[in-house]
N, C-alpha and C. Protein backbone atom coordinates (compact mmCIF):
# COMPACT_ATOMS: atom_id res chain seq x y z
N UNK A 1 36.82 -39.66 118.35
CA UNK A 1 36.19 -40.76 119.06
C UNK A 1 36.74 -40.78 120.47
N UNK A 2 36.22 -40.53 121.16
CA UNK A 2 36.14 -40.96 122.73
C UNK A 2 35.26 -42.18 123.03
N UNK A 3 36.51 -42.91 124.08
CA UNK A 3 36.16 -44.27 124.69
C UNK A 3 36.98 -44.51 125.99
N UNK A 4 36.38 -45.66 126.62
CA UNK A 4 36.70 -46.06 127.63
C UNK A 4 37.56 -47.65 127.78
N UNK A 5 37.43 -48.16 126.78
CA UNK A 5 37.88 -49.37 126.52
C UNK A 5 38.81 -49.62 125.25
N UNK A 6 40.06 -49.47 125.55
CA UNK A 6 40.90 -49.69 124.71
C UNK A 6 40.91 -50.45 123.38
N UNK A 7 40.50 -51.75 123.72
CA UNK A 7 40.72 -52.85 122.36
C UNK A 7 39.04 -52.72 122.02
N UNK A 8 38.37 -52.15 122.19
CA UNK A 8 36.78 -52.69 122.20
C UNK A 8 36.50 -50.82 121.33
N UNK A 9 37.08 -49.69 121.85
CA UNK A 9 36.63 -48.32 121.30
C UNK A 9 37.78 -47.95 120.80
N UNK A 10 39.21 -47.95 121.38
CA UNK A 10 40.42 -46.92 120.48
C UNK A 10 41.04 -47.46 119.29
N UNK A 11 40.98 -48.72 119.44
CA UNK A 11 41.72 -49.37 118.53
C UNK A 11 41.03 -49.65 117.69
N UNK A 12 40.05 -49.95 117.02
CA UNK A 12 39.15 -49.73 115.89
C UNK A 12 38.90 -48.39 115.49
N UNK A 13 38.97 -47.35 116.50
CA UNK A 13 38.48 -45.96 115.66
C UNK A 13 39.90 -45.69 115.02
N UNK A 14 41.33 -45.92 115.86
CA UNK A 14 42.44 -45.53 114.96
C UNK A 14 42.57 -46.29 114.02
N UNK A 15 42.51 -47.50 113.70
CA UNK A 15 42.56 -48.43 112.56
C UNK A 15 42.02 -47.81 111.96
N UNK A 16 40.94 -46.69 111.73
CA UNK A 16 39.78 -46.40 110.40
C UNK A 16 40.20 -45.12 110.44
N UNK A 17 41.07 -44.63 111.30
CA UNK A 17 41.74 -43.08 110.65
C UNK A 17 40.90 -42.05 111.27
N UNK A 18 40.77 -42.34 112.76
CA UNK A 18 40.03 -41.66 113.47
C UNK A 18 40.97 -40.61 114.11
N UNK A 19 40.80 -39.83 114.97
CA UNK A 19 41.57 -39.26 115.79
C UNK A 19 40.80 -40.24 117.29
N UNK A 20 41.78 -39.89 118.49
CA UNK A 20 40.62 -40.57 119.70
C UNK A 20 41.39 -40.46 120.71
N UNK A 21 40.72 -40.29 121.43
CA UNK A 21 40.89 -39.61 123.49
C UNK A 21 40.63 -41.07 123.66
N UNK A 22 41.50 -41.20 124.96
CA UNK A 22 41.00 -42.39 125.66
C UNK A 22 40.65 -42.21 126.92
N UNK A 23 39.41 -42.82 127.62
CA UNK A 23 39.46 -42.10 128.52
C UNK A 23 39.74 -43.47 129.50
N UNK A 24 41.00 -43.51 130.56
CA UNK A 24 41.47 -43.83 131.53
C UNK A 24 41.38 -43.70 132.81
N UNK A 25 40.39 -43.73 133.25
CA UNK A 25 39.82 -43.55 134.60
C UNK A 25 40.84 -44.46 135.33
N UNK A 26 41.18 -46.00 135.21
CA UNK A 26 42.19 -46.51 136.06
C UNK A 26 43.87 -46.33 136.06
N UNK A 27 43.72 -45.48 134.58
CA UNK A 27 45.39 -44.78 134.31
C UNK A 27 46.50 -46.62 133.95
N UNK A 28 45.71 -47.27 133.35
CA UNK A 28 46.40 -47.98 132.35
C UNK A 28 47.52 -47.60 131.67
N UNK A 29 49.14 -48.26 132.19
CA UNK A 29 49.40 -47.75 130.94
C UNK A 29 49.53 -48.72 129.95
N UNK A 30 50.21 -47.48 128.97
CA UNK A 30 49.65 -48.28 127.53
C UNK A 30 50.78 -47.61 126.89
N UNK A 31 52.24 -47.53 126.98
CA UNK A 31 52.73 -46.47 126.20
C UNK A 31 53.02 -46.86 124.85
N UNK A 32 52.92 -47.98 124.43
CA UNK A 32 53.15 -48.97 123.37
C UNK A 32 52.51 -48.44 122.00
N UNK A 33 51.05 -47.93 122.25
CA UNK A 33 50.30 -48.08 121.24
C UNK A 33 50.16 -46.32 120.96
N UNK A 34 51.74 -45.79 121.61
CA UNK A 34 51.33 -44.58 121.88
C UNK A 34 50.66 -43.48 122.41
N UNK A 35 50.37 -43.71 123.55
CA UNK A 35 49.06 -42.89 124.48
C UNK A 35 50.02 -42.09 125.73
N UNK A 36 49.75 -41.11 125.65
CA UNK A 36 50.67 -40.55 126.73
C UNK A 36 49.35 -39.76 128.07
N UNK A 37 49.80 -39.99 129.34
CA UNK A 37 48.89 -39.44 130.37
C UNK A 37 48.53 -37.83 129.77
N UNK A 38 47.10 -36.93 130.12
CA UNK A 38 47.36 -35.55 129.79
C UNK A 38 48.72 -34.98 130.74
N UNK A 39 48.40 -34.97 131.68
CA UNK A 39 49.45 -34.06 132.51
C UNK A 39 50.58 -34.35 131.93
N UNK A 40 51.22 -35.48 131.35
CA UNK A 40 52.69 -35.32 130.75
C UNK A 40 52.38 -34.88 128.79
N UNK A 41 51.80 -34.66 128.36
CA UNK A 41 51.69 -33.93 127.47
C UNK A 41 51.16 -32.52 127.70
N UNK A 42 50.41 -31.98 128.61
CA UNK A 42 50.26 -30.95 128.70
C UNK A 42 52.05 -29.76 129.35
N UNK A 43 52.47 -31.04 130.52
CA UNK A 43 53.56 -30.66 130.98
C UNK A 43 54.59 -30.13 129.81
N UNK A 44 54.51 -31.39 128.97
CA UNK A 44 55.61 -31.28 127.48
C UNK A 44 55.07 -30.19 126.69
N UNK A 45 54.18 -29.74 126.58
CA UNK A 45 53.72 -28.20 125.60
C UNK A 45 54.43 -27.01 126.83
N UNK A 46 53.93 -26.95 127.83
CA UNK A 46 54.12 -26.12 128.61
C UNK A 46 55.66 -25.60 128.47
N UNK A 47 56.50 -26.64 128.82
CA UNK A 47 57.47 -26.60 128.58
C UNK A 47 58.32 -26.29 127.13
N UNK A 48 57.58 -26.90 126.19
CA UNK A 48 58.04 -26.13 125.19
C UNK A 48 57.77 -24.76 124.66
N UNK A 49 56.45 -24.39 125.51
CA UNK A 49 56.31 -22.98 124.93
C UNK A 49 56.84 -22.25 125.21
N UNK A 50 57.44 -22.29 126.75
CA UNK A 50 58.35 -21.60 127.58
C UNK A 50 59.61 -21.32 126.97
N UNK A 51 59.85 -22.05 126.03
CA UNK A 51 61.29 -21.63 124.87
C UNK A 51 60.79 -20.82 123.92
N UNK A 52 59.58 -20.56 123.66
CA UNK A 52 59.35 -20.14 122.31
C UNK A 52 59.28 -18.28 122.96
N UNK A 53 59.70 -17.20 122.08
CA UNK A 53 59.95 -15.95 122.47
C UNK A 53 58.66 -15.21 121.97
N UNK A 54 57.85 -15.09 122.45
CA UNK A 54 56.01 -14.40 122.09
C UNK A 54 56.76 -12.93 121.58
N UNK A 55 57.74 -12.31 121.83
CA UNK A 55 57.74 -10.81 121.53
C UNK A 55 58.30 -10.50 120.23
């Protein structure tokens, strides 16, 4: 589920065992209910892959 409105689209689709993107155009935060910006989760993979040894 993708939405734009927090209490009105995310929070009812996770209550019912949804997965769900939020989409933040004004960059709300929200770290409470668990929502992290992409760039700092993408940053946090990046960074962890960079430990992991591909060979």
């Amino acid at each position: 589920m993708t939405g734009d409105q927090l209490e009105r689209d995310i929070l009812p689709a996770r209550r019912a065992g949804l997965r769900t993107n939020w989409f933040n155009p004004s960059a709300t935060p929200n770290k409470e209910n668990g929502f992290a910006r992409l760039e700092d989760i993408l940053y946090r993979e990046q960074s962890r892959m960079s430990l992991v040894d591909l060979d």
